[in-house]
PDB file of N, CA and C in Angstrom:
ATOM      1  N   UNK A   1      35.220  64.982  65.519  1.00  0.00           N
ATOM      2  CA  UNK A   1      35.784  65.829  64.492  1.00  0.00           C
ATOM      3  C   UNK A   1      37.098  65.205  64.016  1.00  0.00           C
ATOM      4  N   UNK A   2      37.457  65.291  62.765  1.00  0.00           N
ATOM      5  CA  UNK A   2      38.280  64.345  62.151  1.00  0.00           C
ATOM      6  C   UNK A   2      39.399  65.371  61.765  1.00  0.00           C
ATOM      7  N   UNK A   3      40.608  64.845  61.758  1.00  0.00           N
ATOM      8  CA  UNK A   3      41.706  65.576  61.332  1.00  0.00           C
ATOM      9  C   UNK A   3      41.943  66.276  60.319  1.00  0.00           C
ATOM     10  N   UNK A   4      40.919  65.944  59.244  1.00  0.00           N
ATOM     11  CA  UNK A   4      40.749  66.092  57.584  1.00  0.00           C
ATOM     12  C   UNK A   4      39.472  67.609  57.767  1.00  0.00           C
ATOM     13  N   UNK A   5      39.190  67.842  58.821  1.00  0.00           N
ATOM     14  CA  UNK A   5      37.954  68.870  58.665  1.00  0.00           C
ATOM     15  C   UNK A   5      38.856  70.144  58.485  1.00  0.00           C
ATOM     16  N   UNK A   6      39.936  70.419  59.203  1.00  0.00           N
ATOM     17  CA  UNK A   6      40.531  71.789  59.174  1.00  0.00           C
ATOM     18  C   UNK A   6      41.707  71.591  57.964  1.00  0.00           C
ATOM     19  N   UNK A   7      41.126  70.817  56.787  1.00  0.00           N
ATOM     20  CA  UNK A   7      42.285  70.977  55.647  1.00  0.00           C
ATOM     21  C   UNK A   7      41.587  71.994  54.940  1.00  0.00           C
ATOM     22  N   UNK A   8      42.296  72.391  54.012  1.00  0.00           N
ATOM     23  CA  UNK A   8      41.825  73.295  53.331  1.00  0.00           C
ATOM     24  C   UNK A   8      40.910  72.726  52.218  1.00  0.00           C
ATOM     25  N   UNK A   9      39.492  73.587  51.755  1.00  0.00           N
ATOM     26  CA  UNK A   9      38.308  73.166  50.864  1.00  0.00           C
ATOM     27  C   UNK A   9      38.752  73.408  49.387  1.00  0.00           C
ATOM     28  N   UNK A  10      39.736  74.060  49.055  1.00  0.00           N
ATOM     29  CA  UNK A  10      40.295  74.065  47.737  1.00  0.00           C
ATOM     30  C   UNK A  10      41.550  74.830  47.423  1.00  0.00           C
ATOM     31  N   UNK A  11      42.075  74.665  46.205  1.00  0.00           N
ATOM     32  CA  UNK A  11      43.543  75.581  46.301  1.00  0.00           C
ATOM     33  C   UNK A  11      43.942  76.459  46.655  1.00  0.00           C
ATOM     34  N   UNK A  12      42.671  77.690  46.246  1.00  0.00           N
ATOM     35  CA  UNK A  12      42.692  78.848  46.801  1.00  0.00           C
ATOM     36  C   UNK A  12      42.599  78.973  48.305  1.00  0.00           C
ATOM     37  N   UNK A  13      42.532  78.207  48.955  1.00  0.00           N
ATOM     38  CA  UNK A  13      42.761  77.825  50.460  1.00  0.00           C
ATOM     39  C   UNK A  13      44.239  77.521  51.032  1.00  0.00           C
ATOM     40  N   UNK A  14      45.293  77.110  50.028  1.00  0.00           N
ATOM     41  CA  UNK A  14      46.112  76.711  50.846  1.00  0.00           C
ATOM     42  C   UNK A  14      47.119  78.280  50.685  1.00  0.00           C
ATOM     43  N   UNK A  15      48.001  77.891  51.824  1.00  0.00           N
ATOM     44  CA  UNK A  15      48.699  78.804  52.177  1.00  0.00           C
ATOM     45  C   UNK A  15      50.177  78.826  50.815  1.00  0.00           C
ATOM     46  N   UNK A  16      50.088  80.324  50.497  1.00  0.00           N
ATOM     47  CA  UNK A  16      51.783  80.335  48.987  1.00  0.00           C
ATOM     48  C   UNK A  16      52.741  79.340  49.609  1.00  0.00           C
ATOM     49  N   UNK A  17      53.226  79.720  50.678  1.00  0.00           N
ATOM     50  CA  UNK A  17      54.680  79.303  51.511  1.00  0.00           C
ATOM     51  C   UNK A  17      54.195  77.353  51.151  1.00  0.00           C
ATOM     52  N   UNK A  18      52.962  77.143  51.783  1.00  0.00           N
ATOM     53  CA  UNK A  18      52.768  75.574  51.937  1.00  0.00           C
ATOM     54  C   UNK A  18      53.290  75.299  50.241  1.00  0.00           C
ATOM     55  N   UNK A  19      52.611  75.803  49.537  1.00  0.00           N
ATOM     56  CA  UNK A  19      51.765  75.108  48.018  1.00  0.00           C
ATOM     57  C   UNK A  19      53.717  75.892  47.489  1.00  0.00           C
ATOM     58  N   UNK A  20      53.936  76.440  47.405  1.00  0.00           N
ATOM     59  CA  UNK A  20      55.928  76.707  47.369  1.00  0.00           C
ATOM     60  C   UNK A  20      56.608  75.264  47.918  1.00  0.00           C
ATOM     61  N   UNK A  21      56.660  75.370  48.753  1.00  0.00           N
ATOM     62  CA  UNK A  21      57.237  73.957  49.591  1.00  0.00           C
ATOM     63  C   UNK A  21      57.002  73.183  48.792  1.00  0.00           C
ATOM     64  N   UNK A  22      55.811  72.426  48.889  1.00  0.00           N
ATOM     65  CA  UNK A  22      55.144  70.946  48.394  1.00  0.00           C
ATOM     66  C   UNK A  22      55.637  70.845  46.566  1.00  0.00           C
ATOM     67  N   UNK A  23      55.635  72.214  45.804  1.00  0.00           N
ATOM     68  CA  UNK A  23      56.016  72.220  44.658  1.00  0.00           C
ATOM     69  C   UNK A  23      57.641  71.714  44.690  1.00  0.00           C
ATOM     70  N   UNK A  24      58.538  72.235  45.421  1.00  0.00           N
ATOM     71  CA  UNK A  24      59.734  72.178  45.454  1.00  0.00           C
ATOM     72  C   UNK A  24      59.922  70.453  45.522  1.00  0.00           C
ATOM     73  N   UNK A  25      59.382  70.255  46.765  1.00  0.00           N
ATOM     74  CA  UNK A  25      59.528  68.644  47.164  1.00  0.00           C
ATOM     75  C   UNK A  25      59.004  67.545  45.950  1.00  0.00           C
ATOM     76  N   UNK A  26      58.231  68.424  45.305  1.00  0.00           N
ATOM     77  CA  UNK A  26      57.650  67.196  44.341  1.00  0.00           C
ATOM     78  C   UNK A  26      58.634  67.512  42.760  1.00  0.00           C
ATOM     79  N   UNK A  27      59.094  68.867  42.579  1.00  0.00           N
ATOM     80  CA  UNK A  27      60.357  68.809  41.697  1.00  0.00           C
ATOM     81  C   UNK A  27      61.488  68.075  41.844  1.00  0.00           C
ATOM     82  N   UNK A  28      61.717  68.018  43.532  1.00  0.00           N
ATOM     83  CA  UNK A  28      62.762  67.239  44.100  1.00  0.00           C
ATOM     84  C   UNK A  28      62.945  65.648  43.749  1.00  0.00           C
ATOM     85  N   UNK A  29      61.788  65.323  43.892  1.00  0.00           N
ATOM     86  CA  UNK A  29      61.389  63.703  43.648  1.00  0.00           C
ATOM     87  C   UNK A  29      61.378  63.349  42.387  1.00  0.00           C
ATOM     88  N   UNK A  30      60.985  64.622  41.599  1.00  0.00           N
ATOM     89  CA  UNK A  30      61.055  64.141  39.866  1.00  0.00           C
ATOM     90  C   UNK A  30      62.120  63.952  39.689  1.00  0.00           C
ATOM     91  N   UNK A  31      63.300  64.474  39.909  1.00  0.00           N
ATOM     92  CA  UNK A  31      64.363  65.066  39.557  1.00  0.00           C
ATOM     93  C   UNK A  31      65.313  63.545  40.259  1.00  0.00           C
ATOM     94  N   UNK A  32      65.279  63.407  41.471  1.00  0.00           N
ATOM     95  CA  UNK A  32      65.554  62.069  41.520  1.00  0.00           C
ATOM     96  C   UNK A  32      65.002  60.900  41.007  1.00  0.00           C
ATOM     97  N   UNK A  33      63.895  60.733  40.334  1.00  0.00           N
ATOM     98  CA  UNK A  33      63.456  59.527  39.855  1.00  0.00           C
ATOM     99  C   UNK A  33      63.862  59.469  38.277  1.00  0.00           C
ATOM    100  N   UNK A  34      64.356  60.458  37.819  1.00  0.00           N
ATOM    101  CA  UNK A  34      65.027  61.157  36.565  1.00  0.00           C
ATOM    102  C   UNK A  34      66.525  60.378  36.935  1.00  0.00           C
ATOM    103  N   UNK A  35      66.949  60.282  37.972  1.00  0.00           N
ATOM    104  CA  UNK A  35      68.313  60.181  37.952  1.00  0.00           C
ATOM    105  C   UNK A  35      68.449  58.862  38.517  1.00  0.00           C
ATOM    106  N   UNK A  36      67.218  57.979  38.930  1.00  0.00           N
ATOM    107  CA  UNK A  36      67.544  56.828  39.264  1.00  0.00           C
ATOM    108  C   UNK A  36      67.251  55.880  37.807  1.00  0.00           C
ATOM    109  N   UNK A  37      66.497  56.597  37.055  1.00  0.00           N
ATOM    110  CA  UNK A  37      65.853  56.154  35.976  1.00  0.00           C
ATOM    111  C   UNK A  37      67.260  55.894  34.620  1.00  0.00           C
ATOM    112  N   UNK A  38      67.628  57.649  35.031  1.00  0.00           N
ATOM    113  CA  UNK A  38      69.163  57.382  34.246  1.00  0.00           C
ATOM    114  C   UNK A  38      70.383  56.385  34.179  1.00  0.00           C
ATOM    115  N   UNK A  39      70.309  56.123  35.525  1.00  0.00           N
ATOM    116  CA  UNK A  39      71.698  54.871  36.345  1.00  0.00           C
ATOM    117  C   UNK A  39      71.124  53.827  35.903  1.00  0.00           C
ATOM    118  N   UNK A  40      69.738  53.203  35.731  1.00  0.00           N
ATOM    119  CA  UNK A  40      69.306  52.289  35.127  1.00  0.00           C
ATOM    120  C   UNK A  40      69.600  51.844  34.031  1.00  0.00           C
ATOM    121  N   UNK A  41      69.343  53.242  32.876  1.00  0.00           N
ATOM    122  CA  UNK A  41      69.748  52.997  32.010  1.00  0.00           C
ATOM    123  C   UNK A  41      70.838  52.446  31.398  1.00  0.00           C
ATOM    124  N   UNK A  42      72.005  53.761  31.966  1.00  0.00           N
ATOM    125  CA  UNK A  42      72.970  53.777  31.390  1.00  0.00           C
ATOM    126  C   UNK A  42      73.850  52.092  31.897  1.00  0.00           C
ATOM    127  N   UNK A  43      73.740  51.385  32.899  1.00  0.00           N
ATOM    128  CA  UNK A  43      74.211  50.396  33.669  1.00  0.00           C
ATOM    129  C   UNK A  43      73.867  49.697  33.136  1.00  0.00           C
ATOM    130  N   UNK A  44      72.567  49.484  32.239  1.00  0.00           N
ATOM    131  CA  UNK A  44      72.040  48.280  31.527  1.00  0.00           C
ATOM    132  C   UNK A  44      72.752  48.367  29.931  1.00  0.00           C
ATOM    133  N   UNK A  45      73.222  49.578  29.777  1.00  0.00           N
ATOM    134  CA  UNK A  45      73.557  49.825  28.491  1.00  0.00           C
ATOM    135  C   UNK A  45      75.220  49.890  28.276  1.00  0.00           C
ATOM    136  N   UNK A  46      75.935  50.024  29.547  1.00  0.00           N
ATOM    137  CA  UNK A  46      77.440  50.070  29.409  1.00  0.00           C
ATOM    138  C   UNK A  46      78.070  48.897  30.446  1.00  0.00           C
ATOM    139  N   UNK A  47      77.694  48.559  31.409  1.00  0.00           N
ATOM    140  CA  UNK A  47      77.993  47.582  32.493  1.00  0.00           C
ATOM    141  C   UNK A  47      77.997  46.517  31.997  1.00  0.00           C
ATOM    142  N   UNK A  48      78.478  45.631  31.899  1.00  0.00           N
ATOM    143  CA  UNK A  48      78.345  43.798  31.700  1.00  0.00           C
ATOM    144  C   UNK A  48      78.303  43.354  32.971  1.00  0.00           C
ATOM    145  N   UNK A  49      79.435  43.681  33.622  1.00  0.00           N
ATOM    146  CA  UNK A  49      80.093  42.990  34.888  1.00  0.00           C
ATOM    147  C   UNK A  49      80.203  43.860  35.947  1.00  0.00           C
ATOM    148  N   UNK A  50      79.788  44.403  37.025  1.00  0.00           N
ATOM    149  CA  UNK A  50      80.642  45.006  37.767  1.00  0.00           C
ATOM    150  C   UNK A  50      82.399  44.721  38.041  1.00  0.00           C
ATOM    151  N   UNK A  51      82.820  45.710  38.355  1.00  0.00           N
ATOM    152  CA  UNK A  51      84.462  45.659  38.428  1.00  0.00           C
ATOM    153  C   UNK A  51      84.714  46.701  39.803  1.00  0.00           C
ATOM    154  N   UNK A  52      86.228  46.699  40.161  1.00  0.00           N
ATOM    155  CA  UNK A  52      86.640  47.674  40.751  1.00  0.00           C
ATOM    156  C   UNK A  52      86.424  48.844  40.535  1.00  0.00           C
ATOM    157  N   UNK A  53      87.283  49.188  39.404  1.00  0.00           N
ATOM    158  CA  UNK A  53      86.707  50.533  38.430  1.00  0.00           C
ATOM    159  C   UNK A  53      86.553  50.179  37.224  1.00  0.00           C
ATOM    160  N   UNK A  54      86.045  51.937  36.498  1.00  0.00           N
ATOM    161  CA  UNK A  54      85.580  51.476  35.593  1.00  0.00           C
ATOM    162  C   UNK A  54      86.973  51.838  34.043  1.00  0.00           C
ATOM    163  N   UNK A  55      87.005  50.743  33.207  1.00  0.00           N
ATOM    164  CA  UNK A  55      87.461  50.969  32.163  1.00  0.00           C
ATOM    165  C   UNK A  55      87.241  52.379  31.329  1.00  0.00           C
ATOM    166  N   UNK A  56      88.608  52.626  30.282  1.00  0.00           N
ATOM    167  CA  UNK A  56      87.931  53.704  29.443  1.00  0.00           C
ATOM    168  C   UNK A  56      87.072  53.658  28.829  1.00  0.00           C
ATOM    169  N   UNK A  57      86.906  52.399  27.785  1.00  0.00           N
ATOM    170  CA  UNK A  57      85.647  52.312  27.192  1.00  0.00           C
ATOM    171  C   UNK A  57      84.752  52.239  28.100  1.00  0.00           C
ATOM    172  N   UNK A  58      84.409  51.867  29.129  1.00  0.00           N
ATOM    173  CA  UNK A  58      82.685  51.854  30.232  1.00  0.00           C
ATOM    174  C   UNK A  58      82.917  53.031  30.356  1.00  0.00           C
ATOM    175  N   UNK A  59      83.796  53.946  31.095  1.00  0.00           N
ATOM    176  CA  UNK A  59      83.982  54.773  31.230  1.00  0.00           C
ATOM    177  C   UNK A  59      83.145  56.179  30.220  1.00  0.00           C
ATOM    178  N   UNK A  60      84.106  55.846  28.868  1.00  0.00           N
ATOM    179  CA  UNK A  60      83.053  56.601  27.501  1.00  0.00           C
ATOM    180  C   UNK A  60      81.829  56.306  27.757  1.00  0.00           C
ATOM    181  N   UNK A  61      81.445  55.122  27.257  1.00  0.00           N
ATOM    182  CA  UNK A  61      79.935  54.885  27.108  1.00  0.00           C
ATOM    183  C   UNK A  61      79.268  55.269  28.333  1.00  0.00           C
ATOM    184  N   UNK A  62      79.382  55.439  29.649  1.00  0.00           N
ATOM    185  CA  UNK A  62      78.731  56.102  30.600  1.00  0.00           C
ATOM    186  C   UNK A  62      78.573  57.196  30.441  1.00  0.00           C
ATOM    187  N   UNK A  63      79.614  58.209  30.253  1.00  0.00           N
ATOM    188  CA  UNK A  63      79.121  59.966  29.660  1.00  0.00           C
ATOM    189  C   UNK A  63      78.486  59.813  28.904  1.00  0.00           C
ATOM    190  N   UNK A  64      78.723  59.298  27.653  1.00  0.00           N
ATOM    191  CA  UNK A  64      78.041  58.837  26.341  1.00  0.00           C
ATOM    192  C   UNK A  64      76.231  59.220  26.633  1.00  0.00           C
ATOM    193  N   UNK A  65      75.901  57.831  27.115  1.00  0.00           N
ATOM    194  CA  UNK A  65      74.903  57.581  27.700  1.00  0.00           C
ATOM    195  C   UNK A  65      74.151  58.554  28.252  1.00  0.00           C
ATOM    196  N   UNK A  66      74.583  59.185  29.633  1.00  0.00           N
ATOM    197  CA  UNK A  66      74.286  60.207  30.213  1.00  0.00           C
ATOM    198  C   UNK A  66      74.304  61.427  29.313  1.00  0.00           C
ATOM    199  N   UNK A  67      75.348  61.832  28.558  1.00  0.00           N
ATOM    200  CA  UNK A  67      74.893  63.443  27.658  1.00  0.00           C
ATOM    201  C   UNK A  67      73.441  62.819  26.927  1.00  0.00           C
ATOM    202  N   UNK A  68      73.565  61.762  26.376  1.00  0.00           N
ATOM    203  CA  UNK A  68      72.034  61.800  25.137  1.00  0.00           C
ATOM    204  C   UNK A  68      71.501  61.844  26.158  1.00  0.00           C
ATOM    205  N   UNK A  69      70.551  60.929  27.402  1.00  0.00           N
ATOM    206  CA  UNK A  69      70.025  60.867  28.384  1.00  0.00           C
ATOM    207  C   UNK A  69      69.591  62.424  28.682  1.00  0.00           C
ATOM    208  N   UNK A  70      70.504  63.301  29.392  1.00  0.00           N
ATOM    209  CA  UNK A  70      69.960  64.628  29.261  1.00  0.00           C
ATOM    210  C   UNK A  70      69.650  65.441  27.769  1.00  0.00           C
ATOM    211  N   UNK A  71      70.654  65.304  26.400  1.00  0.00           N
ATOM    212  CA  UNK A  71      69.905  65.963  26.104  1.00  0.00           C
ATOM    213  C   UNK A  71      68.222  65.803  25.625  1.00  0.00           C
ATOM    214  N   UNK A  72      68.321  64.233  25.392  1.00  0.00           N
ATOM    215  CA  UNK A  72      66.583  63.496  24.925  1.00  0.00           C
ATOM    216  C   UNK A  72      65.704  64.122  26.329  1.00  0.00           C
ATOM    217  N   UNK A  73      66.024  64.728  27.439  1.00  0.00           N
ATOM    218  CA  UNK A  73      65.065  64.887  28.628  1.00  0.00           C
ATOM    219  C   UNK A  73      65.002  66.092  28.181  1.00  0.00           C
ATOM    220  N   UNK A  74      66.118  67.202  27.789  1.00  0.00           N
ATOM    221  CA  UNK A  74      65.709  68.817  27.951  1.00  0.00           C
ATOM    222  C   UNK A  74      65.065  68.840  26.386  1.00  0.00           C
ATOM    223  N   UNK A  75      65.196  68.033  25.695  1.00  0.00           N
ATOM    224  CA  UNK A  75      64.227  68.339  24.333  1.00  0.00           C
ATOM    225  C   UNK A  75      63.058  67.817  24.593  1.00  0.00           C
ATOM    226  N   UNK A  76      62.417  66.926  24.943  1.00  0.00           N
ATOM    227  CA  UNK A  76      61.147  66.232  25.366  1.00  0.00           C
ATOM    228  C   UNK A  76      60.079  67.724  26.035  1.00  0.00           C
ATOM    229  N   UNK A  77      61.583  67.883  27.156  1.00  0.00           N
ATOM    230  CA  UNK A  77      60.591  68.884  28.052  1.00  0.00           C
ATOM    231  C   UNK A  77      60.560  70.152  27.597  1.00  0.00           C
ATOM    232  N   UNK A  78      61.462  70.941  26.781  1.00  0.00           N
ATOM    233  CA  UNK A  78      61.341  71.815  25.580  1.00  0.00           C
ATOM    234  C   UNK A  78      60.217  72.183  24.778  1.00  0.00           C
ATOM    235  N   UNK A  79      59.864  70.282  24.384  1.00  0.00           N
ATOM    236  CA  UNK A  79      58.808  70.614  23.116  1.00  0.00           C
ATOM    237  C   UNK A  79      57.244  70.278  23.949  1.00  0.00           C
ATOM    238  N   UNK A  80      56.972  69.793  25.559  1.00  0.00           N
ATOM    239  CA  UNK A  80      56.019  70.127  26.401  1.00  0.00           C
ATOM    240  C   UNK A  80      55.839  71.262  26.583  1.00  0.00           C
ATOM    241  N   UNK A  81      56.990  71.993  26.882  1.00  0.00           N
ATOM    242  CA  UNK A  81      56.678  73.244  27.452  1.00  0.00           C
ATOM    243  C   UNK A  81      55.741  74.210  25.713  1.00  0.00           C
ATOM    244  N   UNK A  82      56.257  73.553  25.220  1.00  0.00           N
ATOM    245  CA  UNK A  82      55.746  74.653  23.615  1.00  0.00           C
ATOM    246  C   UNK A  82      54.963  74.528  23.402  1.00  0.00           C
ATOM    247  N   UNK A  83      54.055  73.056  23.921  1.00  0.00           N
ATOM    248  CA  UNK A  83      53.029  72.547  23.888  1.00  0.00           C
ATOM    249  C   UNK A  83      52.286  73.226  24.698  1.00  0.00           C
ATOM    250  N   UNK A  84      52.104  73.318  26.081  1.00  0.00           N
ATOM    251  CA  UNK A  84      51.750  73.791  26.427  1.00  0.00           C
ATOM    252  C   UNK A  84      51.503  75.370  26.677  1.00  0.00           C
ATOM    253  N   UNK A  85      51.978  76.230  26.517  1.00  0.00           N
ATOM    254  CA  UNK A  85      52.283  77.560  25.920  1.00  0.00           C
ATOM    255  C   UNK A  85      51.098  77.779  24.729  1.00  0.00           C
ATOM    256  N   UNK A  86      51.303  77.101  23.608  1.00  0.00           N
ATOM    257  CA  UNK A  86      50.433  76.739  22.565  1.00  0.00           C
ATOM    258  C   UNK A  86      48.936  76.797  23.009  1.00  0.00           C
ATOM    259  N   UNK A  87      48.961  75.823  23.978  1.00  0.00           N
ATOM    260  CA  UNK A  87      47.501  75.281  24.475  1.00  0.00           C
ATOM    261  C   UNK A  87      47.019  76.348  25.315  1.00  0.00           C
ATOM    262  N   UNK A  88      48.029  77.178  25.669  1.00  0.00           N
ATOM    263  CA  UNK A  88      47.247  78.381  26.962  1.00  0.00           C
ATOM    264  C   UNK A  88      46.992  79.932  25.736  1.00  0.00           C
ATOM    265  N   UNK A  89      47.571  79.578  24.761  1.00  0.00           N
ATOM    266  CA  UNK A  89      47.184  81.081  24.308  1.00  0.00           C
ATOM    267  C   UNK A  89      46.072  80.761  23.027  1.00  0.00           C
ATOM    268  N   UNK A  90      45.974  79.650  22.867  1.00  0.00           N
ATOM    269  CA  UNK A  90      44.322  78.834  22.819  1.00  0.00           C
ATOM    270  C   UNK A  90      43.190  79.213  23.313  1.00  0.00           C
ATOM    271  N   UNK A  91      43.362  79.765  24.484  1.00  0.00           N
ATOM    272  CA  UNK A  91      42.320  79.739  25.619  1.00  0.00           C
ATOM    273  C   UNK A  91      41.777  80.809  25.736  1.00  0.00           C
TER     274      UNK A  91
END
């Protein structure tokens, strides 16, 4: 008997508390790959050189960066969510 026999046979199988959890953890991970994705950006877009600290101008262009950065993410996911909304009263 294999470890995989006592998983659950479909969603309606798993336990709220589990399928709560696992949602959280996988918001968690978006949410950091959102923010490693951001430092990417913005570092490729204001950084030349690393330094000690950072100048005013790097300085600007890093907020800079980061406000569009969020607001281009909460409009994207804004006009999904409308999308989808749309698509469920479709149904």
């Amino acid at each position: 008997m294999s470890s995989f026999d006592s998983l659950p046979s479909s969603k309606d199988d798993v336990d709220p508390e589990v399928a709560s959890f696992l949602q959280m953890e996988s918001q968690k991970a978006e949410l950091q790959a959102q923010v490693h994705k951001l430092a990417d950006v913005c570092w490729e877009q204001c950084i030349d050189r690393p330094r000690d600290k950072l100048d005013s101008k790097t300085e600007t262009c890093v907020s800079n960066c980061v406000e569009r950065f969020i607001d281009t993410s909460l409009t994207i996911a804004t006009r999904f969510q409308k999308l989808l909304q749309g698509a469920a009263a479709n149904m």
